[in-house]
C-alpha atoms as a PDB file:
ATOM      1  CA  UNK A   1     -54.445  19.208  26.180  1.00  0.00           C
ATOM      2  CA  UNK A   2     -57.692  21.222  26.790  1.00  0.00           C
ATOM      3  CA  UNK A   3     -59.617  18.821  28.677  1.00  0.00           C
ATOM      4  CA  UNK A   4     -58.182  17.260  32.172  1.00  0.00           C
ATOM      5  CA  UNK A   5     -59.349  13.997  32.019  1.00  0.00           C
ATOM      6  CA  UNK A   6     -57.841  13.242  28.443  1.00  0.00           C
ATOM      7  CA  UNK A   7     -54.490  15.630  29.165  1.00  0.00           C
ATOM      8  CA  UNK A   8     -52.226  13.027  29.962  1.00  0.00           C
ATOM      9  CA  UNK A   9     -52.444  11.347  26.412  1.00  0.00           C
ATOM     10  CA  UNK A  10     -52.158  14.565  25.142  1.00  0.00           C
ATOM     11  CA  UNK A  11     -48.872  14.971  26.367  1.00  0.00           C
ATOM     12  CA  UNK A  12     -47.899  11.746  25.988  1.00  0.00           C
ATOM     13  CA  UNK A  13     -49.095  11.740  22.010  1.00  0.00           C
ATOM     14  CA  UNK A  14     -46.634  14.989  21.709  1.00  0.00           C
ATOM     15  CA  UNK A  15     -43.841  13.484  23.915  1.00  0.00           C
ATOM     16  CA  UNK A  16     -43.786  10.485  21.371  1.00  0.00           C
ATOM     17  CA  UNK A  17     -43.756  12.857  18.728  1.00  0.00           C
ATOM     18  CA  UNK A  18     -41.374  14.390  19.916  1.00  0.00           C
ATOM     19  CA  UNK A  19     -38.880  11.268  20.199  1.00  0.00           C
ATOM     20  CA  UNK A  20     -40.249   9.905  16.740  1.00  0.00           C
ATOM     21  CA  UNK A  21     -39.158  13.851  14.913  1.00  0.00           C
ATOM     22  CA  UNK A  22     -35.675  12.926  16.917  1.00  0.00           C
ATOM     23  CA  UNK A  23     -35.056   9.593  15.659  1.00  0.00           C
ATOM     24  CA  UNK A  24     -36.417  10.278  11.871  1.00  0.00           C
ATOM     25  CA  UNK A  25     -33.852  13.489  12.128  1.00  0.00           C
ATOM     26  CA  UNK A  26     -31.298  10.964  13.123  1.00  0.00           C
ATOM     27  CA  UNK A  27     -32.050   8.676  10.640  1.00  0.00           C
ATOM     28  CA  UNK A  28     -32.285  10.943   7.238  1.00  0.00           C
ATOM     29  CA  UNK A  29     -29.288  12.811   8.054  1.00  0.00           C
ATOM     30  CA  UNK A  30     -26.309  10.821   5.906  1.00  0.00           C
ATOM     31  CA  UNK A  31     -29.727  11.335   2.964  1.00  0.00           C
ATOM     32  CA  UNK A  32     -30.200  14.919   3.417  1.00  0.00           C
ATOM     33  CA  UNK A  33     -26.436  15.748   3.425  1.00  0.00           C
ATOM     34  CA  UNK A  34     -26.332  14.102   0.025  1.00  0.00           C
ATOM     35  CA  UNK A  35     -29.180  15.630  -0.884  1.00  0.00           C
ATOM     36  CA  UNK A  36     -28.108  19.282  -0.234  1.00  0.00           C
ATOM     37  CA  UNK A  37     -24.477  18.449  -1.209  1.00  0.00           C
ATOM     38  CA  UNK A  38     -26.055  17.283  -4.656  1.00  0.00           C
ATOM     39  CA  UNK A  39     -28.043  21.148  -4.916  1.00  0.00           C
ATOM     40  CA  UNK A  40     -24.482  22.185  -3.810  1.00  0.00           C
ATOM     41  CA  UNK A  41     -22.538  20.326  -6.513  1.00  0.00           C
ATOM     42  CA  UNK A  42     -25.118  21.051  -9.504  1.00  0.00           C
ATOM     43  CA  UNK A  43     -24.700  25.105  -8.549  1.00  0.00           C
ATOM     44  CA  UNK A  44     -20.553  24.851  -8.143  1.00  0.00           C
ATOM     45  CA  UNK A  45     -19.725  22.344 -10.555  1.00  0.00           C
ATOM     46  CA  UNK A  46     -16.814  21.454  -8.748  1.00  0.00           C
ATOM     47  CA  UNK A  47     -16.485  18.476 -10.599  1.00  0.00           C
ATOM     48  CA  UNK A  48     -17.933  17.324 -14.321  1.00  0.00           C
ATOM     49  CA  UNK A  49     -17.899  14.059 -15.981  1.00  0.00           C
ATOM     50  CA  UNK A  50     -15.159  12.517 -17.430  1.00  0.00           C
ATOM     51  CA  UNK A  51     -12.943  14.653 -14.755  1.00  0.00           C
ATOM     52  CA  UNK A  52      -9.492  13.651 -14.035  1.00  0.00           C
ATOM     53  CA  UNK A  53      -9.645  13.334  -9.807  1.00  0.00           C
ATOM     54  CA  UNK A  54      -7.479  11.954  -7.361  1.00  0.00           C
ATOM     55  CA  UNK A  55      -9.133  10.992  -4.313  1.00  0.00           C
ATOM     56  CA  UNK A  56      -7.997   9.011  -1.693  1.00  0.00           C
ATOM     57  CA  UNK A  57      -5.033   8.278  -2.906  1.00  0.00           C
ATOM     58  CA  UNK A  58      -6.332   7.361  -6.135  1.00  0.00           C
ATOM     59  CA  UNK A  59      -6.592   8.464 -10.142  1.00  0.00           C
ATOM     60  CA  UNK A  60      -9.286   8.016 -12.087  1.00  0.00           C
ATOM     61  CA  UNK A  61     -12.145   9.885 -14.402  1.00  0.00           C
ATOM     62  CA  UNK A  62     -15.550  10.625 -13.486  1.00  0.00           C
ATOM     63  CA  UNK A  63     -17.994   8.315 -14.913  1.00  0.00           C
ATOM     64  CA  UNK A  64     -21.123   8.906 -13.260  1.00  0.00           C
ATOM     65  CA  UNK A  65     -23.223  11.672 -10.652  1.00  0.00           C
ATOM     66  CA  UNK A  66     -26.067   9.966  -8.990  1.00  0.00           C
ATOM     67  CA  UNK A  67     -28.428  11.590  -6.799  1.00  0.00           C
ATOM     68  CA  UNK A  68     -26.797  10.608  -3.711  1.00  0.00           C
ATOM     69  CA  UNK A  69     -23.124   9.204  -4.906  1.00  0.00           C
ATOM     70  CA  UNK A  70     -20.492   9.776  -7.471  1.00  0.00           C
ATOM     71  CA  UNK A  71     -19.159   6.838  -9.459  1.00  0.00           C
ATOM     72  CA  UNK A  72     -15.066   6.985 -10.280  1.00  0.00           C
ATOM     73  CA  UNK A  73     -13.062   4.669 -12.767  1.00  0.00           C
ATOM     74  CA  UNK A  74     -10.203   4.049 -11.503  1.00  0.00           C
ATOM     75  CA  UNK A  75      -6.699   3.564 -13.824  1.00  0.00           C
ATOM     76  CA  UNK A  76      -7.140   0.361 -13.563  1.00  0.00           C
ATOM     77  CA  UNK A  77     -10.975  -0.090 -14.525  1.00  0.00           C
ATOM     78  CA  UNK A  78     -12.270  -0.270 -10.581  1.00  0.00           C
ATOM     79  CA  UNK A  79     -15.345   1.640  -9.512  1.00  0.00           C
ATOM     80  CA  UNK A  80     -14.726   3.510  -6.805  1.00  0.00           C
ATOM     81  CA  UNK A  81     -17.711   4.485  -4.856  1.00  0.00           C
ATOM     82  CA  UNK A  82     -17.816   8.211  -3.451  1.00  0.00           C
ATOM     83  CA  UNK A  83     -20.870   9.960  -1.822  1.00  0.00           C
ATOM     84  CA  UNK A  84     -21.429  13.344  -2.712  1.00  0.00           C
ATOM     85  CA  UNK A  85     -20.925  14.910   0.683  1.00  0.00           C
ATOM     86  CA  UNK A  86     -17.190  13.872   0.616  1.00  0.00           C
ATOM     87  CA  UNK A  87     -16.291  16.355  -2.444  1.00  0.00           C
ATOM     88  CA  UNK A  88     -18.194  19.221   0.151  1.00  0.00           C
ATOM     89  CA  UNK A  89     -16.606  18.218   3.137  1.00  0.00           C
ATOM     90  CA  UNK A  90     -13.397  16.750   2.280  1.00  0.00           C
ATOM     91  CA  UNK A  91     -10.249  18.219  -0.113  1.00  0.00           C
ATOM     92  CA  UNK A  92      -9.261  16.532  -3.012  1.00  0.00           C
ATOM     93  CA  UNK A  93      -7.378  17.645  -6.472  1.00  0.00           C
ATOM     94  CA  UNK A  94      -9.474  18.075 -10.041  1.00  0.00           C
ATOM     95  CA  UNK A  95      -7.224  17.979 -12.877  1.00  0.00           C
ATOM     96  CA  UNK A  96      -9.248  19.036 -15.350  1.00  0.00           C
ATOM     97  CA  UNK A  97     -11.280  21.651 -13.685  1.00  0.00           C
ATOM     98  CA  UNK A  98     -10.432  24.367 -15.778  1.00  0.00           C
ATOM     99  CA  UNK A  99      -8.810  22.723 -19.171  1.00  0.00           C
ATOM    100  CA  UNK A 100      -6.525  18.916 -18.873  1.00  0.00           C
ATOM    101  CA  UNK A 101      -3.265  20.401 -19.658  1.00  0.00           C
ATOM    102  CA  UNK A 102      -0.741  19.309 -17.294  1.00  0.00           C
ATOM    103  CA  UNK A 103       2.882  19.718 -16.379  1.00  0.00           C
ATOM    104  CA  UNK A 104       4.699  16.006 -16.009  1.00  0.00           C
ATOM    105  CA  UNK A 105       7.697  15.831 -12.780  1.00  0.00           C
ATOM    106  CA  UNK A 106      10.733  13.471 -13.489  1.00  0.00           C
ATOM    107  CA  UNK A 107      13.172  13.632 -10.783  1.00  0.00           C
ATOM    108  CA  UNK A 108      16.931  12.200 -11.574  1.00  0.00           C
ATOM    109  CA  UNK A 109      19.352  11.497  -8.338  1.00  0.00           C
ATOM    110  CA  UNK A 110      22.489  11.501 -10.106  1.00  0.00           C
ATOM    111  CA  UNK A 111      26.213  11.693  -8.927  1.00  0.00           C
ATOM    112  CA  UNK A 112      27.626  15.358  -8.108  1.00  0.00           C
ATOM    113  CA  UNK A 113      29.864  15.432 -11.238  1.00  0.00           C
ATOM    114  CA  UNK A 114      27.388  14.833 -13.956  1.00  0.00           C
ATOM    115  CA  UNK A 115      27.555  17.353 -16.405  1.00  0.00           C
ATOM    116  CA  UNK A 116      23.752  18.852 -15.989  1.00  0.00           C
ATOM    117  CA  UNK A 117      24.452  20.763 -19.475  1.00  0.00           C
ATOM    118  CA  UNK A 118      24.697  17.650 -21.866  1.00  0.00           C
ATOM    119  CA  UNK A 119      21.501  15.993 -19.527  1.00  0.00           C
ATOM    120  CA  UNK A 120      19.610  19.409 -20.246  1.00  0.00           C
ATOM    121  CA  UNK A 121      20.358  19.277 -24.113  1.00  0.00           C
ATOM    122  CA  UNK A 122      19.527  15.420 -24.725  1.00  0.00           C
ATOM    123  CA  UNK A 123      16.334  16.047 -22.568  1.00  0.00           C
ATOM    124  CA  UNK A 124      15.491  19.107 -25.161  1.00  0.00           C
ATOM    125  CA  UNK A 125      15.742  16.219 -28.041  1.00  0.00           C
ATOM    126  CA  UNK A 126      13.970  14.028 -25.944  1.00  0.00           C
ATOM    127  CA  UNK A 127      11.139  16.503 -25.977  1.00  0.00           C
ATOM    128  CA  UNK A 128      11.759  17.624 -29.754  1.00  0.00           C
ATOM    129  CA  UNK A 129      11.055  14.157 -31.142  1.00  0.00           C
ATOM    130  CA  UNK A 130       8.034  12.979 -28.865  1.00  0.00           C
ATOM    131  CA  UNK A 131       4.401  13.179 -29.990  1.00  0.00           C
ATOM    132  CA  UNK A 132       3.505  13.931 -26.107  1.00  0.00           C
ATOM    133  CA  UNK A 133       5.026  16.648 -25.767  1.00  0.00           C
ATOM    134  CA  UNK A 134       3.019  20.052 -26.589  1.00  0.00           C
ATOM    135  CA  UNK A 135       5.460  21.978 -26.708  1.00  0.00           C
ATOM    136  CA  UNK A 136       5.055  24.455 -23.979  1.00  0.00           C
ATOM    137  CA  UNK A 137       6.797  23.646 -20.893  1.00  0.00           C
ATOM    138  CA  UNK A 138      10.438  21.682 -20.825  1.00  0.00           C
ATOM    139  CA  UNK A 139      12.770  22.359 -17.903  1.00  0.00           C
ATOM    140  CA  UNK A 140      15.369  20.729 -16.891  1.00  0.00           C
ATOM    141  CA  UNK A 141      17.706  22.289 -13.505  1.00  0.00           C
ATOM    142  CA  UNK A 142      19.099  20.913 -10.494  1.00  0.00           C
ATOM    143  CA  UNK A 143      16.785  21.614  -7.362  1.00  0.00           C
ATOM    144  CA  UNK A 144      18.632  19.973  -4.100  1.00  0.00           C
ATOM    145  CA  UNK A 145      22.634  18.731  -3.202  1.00  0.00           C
ATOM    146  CA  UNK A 146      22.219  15.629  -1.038  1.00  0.00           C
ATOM    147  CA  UNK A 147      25.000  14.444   0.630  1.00  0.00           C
ATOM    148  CA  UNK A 148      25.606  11.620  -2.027  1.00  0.00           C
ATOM    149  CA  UNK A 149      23.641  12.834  -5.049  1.00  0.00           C
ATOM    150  CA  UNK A 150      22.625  15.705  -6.555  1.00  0.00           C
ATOM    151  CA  UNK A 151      18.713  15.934  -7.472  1.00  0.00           C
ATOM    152  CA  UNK A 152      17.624  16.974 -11.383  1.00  0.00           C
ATOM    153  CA  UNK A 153      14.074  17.889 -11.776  1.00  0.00           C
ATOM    154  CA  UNK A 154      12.635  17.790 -15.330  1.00  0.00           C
ATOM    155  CA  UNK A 155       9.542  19.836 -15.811  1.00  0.00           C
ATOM    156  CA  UNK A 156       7.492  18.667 -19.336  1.00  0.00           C
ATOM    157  CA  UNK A 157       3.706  19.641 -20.406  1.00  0.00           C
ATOM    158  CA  UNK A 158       1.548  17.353 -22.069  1.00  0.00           C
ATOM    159  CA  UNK A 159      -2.327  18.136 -22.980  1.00  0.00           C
ATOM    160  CA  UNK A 160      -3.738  15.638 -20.701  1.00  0.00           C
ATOM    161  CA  UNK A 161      -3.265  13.427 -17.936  1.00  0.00           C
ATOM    162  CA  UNK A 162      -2.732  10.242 -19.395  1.00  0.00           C
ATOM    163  CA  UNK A 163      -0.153  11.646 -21.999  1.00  0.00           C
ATOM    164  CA  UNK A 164       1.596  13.211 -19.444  1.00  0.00           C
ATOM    165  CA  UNK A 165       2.470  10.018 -17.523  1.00  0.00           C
ATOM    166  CA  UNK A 166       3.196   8.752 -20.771  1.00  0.00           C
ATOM    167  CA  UNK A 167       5.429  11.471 -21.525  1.00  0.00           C
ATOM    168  CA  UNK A 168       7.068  11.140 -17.860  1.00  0.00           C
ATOM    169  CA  UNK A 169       7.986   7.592 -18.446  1.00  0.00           C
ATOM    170  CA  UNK A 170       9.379   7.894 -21.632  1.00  0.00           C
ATOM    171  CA  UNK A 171      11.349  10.984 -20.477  1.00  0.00           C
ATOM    172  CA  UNK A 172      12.577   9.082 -17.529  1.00  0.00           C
ATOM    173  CA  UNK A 173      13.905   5.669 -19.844  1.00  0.00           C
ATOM    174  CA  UNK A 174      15.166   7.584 -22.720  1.00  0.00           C
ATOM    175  CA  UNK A 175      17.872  10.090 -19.944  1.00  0.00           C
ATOM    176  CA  UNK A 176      18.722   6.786 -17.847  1.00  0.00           C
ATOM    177  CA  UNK A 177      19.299   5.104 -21.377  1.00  0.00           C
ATOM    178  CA  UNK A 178      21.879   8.098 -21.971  1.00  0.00           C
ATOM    179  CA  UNK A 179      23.487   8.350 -19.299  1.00  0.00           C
ATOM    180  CA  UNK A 180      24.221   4.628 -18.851  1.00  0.00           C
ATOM    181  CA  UNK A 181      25.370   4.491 -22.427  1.00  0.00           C
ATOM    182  CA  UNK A 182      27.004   8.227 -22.680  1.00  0.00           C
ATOM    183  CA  UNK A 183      27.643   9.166 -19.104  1.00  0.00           C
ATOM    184  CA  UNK A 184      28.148   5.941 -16.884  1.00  0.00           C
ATOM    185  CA  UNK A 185      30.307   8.226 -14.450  1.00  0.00           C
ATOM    186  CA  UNK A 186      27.558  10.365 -13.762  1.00  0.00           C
ATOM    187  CA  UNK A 187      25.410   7.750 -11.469  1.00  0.00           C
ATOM    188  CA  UNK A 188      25.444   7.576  -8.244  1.00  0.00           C
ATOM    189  CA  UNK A 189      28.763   6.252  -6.546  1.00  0.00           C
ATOM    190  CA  UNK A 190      30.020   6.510  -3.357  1.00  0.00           C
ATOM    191  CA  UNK A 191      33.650   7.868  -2.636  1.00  0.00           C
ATOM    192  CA  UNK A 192      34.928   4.234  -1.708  1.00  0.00           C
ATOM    193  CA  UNK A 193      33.886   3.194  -5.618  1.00  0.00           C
ATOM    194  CA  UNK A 194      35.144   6.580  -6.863  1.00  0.00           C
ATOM    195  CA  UNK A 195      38.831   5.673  -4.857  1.00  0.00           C
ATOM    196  CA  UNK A 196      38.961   2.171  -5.603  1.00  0.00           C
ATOM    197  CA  UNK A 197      38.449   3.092  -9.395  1.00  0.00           C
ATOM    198  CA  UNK A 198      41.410   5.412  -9.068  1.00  0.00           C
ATOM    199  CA  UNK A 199      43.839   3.086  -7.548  1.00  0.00           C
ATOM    200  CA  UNK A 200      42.412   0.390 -10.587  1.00  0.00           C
ATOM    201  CA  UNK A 201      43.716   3.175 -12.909  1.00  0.00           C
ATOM    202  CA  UNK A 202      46.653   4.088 -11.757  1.00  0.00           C
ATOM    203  CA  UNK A 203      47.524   0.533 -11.214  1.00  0.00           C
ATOM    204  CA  UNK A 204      47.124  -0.445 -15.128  1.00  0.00           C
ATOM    205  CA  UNK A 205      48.992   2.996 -15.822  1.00  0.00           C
ATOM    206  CA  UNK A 206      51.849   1.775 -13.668  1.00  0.00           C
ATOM    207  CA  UNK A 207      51.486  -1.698 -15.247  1.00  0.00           C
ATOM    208  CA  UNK A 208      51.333  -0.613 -18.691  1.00  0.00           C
ATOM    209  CA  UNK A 209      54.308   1.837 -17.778  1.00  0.00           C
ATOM    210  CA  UNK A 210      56.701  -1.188 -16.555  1.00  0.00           C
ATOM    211  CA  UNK A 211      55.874  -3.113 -19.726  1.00  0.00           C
ATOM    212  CA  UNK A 212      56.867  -0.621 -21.938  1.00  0.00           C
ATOM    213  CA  UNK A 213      59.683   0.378 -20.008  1.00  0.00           C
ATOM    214  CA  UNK A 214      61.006  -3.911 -19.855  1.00  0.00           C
ATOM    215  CA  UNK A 215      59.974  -3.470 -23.586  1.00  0.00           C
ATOM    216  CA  UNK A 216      62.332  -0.894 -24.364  1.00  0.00           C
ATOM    217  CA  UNK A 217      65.579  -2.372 -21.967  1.00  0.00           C
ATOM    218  CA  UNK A 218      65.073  -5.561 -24.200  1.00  0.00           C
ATOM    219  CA  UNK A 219      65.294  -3.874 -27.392  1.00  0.00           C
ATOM    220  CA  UNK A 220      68.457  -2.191 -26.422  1.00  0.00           C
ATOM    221  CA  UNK A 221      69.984  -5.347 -25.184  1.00  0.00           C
ATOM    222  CA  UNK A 222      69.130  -6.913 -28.396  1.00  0.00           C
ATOM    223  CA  UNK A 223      70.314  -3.611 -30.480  1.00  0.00           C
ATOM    224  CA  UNK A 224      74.008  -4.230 -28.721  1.00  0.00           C
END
């Protein structure tokens, strides 16, 4: 740039530069993001290995932190592949951040006549005798009227993930199992079943009533 005669390669070494610095930028960017998500990650800890996560739609454990990507297995033993600048930029749940205690949700749509006490109580044995259950959180209370149902929510604790889905399930078998055998009238019907069951009813009470009644007129007859 000092002398004239050379200053035009001057400026066009520094232009090219220039461009070059642009296009490197351009080009390391998705690597430095990882890079200072990683310094980012190792100074939060947001997330540990073995960590219970749910990311994109989907539950698994930490297995592995690379450099530049975090490795996830998946329920179902798949890898799933996440860079580290996702857990930066993007939300996503940690159930295990602070300890892997969890509370279970089992929700029961059941008809509005179901007596919610006798549910409650066989729920509470339910609880009682399972080895999931750690004995700190059991609720059972009806949280919405729909127009055909009313829905139960049952709240249960377990100590970690996996037991509590465990415990959910079996929760959710063990009540349907009860009702169906104990309390058949209290699933979901509609009004037409409810009225055609009356009429059924009253139509064997009527029946049985004009049988006994035929009954008795031929006994007298015979008695004369």
């Amino acid at each position: 740039m000092t002398f004239d005669a050379v200053r035009q390669y001057g400026v066009s070494l520094l232009a090219s530069a220039g461009a070059a610095g642009i296009v490197a930028g351009i080009a390391l960017q998705p690597v430095l993001k990882n890079l200072f998500a990683g310094i980012q990650l190792a100074i939060t800890q947001p997330i540990r290995i073995d960590d219970a996560l749910i990311v994109e739609g989907e539950w698994g454990n930490v297995e592995e932190i690379t450099s530049t990507y975090v490795v996830i297995r998946v329920w179902d033993w798949r890898r799933l592949i996440i860079p580290l600048s996702y857990f930066i930029e993007k939300p996503f749940q940690n159930w295990t951040r602070e300890n892997a205690e969890l509370i279970g949700v089992v929700m029961l749509y059941l008809d509005h006549t179901a007596p919610v006490d006798r549910i409650r109580a066989e729920g509470e044995r339910i609880a009682n005798a399972s080895v999931l259950w750690d004995r700190k959180v059991y609720n059972l209370a009806v949280t919405d009227f729909k127009e055909r149902v009313m829905e139960i929510r049952v709240l249960i604790s377990a100590r970690n993930a996996p037991r509590a889905f465990d415990l959910r399930c079996e929760m959710r078998e063990k009540l349907i199992g009860f009702i169906q055998s104990e309390l058949p009238g209290a699933l979901p019907r509609t009004r037409e079943e409810i009225r055609a069951q009356s009429v059924e009813a009253l139509t064997m009470n009527l029946g049985d009533s004009a049988d006994e009644s035929f009954a008795n007129r031929a006994r007298a007859r015979r008695t004369r």
